[in-house]
Each structure stands twice: as structure tokens, then as C-alpha cells.
Protein backbone atom coordinates (compact mmCIF):
# COMPACT_ATOMS: atom_id res chain seq x y z
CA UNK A 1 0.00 0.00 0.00
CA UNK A 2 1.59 3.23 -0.68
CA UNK A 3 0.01 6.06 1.92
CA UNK A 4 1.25 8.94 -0.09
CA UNK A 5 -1.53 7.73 -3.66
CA UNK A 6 -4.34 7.73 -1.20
CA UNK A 7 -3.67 11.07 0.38
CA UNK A 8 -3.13 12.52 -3.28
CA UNK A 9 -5.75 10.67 -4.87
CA UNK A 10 -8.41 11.95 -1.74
CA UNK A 11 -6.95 15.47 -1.62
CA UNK A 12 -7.16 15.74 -5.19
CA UNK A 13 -11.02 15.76 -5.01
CA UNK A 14 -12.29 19.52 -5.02
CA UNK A 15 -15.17 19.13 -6.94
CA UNK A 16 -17.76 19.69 -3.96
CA UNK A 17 -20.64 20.30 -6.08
CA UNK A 18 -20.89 16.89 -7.27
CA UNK A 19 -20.23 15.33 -3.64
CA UNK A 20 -21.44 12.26 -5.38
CA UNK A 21 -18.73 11.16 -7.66
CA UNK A 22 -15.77 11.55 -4.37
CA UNK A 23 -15.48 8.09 -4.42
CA UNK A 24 -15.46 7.17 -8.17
CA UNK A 25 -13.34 10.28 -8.74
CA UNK A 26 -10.47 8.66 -5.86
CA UNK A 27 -11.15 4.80 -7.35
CA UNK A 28 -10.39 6.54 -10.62
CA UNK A 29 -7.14 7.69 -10.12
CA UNK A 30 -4.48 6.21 -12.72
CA UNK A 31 -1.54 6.04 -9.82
CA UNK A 32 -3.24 4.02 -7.76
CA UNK A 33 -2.30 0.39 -6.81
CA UNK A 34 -4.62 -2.39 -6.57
CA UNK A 35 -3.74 -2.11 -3.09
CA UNK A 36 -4.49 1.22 -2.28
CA UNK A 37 -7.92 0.48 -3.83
CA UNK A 38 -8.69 -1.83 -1.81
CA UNK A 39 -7.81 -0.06 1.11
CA UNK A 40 -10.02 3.42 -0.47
CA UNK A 41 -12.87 0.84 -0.29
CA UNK A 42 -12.15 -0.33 3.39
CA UNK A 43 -11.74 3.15 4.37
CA UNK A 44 -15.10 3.87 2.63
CA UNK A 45 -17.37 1.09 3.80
CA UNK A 46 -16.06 2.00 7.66
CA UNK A 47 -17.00 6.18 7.19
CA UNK A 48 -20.31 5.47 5.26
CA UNK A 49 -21.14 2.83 8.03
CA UNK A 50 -24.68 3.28 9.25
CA UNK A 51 -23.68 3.45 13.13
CA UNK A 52 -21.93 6.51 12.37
CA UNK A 53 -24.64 8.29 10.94
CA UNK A 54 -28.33 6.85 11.65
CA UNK A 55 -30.19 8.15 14.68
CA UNK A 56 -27.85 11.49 14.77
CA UNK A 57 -27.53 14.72 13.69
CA UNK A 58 -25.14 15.67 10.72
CA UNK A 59 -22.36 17.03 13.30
CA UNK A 60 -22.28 13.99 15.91
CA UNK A 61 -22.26 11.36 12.34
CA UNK A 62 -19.27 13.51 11.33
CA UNK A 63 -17.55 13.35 14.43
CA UNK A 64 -18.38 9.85 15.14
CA UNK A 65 -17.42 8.72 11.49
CA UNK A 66 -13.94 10.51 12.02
CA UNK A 67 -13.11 8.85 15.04
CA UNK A 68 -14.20 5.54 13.52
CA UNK A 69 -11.59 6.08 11.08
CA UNK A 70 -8.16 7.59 13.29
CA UNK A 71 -9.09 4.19 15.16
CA UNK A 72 -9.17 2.07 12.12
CA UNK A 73 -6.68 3.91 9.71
CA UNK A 74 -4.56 6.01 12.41
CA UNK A 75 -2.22 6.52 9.43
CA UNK A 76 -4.76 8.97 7.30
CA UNK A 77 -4.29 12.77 7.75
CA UNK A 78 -6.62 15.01 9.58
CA UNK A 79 -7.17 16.10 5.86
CA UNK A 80 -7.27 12.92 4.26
CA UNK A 81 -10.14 11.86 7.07
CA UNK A 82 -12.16 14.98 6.47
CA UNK A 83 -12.15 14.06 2.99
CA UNK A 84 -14.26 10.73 3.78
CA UNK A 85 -16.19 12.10 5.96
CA UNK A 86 -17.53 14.82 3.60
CA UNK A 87 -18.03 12.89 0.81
CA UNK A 88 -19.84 10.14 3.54
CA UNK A 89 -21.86 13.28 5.01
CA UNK A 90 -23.58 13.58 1.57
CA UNK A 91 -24.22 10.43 1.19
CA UNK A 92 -26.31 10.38 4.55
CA UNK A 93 -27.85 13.64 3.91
């Protein structure tokens, strides 16, 4: 896994109009190893996972989806988490 194509392949993202297509646009990225998809998926299924965001307000799904993942991926950035979580935010929106 190389740590350095998921943070450039998550910070790359700056189309927040289409919040939608964050995780195709990441998945799409030519650098990217097998590998690092696979871990963009794992990283994806654990922010987007219901727990985080059912029965709560927008805020307390953000916060409680970023924790989820500096537990379960303490290498990601602050910025590379805060990516996730956006794109996850719209999806539970």
C-alpha cells in the first residue's frame, strides 16, 4: 500500500458540487495500486457505516465517522479523514 496515492488521490477531489462522484473520482485515479484500492474501499465502507450516521444529527455522524476512522486507519491525515467524511456526510444527507 503506498500512503502517499491515497492522500493525493483523496486530496485531489475539489469538486464539492458533485459530492457524489468523491469516491469514483479517488477509485479513478491512474496512480493508484490495486492495493491502495482496496484499502479506499475499506476506508469507505467503515466512514459510510450506518452506526456513524443513523439516529444522529449531521455534526455527531461527522464526528463519530472521524473517530471511527483515526481508530481504524490512524495513518490517514486530519485532511485525508475529512475528505471521507464529507463525501460520507452527503451520502447520509
Amino acid at each position: 500500500m503506498t500512503k502517499s496515492g491515497i492522500f493525493t488521490a483523496a486530496t485531489a477531489f475539489l469538486d464539492w458540487t458533485r459530492p457524489w462522484t468523491f469516491y469514483d473520482s479517488v477509485m479513478a485515479q491512474p496512480a493508484l495500486t490495486a492495493s491502495d484500492r482496496a484499502t479506499i474501499e475499506k476506508i469507505w465502507l467503515e466512514v459510510c457505516g450506518a452506526s456513524h450516521w443513523q439516529h444522529t444529527d449531521l455534526s455527531q455522524g461527522w464526528a463519530t465517522a472521524d473517530h471511527a476512522l483515526s481508530i481504524a486507519f490512524p495513518w490517514l491525515s486530519e485532511q485525508v479523514r475529512a475528505q471521507f467524511v464529507r463525501a460520507a456526510a452527503y451520502e447520509w444527507r
